[in-house]
C-alpha atoms as a PDB file:
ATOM      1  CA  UNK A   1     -39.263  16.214 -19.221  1.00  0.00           C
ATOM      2  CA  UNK A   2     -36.897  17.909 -21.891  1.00  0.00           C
ATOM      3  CA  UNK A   3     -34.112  19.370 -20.220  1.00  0.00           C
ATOM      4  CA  UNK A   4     -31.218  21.326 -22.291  1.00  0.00           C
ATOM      5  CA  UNK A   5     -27.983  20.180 -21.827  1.00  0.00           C
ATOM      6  CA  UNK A   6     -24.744  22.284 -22.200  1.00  0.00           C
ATOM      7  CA  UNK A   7     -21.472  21.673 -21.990  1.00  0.00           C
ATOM      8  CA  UNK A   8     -19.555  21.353 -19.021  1.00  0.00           C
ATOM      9  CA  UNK A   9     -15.914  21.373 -18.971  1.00  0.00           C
ATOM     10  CA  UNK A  10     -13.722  18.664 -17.381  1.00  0.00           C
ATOM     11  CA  UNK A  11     -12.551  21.341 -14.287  1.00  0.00           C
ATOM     12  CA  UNK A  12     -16.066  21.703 -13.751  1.00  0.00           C
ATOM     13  CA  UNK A  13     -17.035  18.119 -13.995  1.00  0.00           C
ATOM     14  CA  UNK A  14     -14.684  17.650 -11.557  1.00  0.00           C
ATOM     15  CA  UNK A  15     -15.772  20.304  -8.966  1.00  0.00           C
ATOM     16  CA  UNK A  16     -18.695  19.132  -9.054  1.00  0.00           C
ATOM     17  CA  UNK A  17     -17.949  15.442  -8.329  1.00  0.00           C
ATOM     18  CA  UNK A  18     -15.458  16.473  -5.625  1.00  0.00           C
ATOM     19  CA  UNK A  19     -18.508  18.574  -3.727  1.00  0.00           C
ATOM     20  CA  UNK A  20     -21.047  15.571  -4.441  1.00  0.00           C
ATOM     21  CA  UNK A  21     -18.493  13.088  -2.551  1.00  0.00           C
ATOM     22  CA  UNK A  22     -17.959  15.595  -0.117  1.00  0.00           C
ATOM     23  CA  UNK A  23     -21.765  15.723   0.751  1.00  0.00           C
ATOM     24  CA  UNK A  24     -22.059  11.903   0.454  1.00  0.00           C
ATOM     25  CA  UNK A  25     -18.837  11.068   2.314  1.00  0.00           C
ATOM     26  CA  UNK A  26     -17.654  14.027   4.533  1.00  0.00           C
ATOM     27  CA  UNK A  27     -14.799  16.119   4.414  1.00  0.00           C
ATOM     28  CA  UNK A  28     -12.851  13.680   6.395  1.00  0.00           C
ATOM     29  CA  UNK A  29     -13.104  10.701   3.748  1.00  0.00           C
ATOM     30  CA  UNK A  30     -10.229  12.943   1.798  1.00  0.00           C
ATOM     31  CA  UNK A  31      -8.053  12.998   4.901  1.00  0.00           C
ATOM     32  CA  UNK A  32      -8.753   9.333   5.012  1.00  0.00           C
ATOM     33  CA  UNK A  33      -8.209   8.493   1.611  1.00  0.00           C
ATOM     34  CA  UNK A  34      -5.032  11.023   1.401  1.00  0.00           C
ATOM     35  CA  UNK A  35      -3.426   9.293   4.454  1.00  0.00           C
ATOM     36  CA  UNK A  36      -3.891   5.783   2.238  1.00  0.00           C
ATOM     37  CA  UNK A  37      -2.323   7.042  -0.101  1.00  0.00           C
ATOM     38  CA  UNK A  38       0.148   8.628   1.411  1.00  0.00           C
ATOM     39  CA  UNK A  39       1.442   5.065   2.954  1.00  0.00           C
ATOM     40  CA  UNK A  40       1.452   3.364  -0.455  1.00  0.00           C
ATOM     41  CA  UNK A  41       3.112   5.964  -1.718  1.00  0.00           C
ATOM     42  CA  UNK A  42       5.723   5.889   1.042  1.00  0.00           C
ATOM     43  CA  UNK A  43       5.933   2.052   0.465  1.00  0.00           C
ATOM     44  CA  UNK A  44       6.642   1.861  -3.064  1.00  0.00           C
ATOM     45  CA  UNK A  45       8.798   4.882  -3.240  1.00  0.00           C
ATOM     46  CA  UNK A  46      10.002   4.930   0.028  1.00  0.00           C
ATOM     47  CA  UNK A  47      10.562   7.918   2.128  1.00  0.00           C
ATOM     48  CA  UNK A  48      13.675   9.638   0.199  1.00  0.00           C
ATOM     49  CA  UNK A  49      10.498  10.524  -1.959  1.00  0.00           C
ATOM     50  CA  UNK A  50       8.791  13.190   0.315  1.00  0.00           C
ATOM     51  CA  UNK A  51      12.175  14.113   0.566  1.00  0.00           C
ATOM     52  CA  UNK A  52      13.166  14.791  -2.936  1.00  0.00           C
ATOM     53  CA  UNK A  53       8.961  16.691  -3.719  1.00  0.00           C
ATOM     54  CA  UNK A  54       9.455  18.440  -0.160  1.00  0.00           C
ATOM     55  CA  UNK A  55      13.067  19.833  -1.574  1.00  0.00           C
ATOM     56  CA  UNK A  56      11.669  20.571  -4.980  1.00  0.00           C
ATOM     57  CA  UNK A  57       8.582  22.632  -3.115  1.00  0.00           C
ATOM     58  CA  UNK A  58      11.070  24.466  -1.193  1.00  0.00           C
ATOM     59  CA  UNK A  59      13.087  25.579  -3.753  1.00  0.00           C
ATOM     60  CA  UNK A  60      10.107  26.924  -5.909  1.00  0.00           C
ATOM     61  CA  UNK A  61       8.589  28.498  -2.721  1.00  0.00           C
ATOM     62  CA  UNK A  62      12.240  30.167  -2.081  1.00  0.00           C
ATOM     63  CA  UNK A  63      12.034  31.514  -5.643  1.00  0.00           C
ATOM     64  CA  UNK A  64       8.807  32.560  -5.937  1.00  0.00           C
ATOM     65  CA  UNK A  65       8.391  34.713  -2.680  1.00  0.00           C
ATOM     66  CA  UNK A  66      11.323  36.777  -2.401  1.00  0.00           C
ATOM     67  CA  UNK A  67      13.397  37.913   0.511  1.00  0.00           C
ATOM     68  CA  UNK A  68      10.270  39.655   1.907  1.00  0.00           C
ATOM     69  CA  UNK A  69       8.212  36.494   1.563  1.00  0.00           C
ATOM     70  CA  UNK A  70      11.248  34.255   3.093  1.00  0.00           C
ATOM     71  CA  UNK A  71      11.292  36.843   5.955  1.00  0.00           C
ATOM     72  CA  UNK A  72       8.083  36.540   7.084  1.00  0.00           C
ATOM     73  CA  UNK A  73       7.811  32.854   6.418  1.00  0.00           C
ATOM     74  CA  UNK A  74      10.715  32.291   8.821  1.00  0.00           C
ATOM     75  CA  UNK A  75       8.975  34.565  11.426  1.00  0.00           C
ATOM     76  CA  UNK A  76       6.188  32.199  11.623  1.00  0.00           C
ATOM     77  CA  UNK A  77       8.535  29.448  12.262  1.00  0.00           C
ATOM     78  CA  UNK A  78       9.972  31.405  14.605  1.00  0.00           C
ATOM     79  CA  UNK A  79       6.763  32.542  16.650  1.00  0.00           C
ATOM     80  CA  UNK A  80       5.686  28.742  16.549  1.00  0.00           C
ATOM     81  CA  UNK A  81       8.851  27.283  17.898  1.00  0.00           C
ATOM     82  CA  UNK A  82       8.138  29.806  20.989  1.00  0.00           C
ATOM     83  CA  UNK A  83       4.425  28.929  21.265  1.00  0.00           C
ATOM     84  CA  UNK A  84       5.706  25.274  21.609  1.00  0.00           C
END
């Protein structure tokens, strides 16, 4: 059988080896494997780490969205903090 080949770039390559272990695996072996990671992570760096990301997040969040988006982001907060 003579198949032509193209080129595939590496974003694609990557989509589709993400969907292939998603079909082999599950969606829950990423949860699985995230939460693995997440405790080495936590280990090595220790926890001020998720600190210092979560704080760097924030602050490009805050910037990015505006007084609008910061509005309506706290209302969410707000409406969940009721539900609860």
């Amino acid at each position: 059988m003579n198949q032509i080949r193209t080129e595939m770039t590496v974003r694609e390559a990557g989509r589709r080896g993400g969907l292939a272990t998603k079909r082999k695996h599950g969606p829950e072996h990423y949860e699985r494997i995230g939460r693995i990671g997440g405790a080495s992570t936590k280990t090595r760096m220790g926890p001020e780490h998720y600190e210092r990301i979560g704080g760097i997040g924030g602050r490009t969040a805050w910037s990015k969205q505006g007084k609008l988006g910061r509005r309506r982001r706290a209302e969410k907060v707000i409406e969940k903090v009721r539900e609860a």
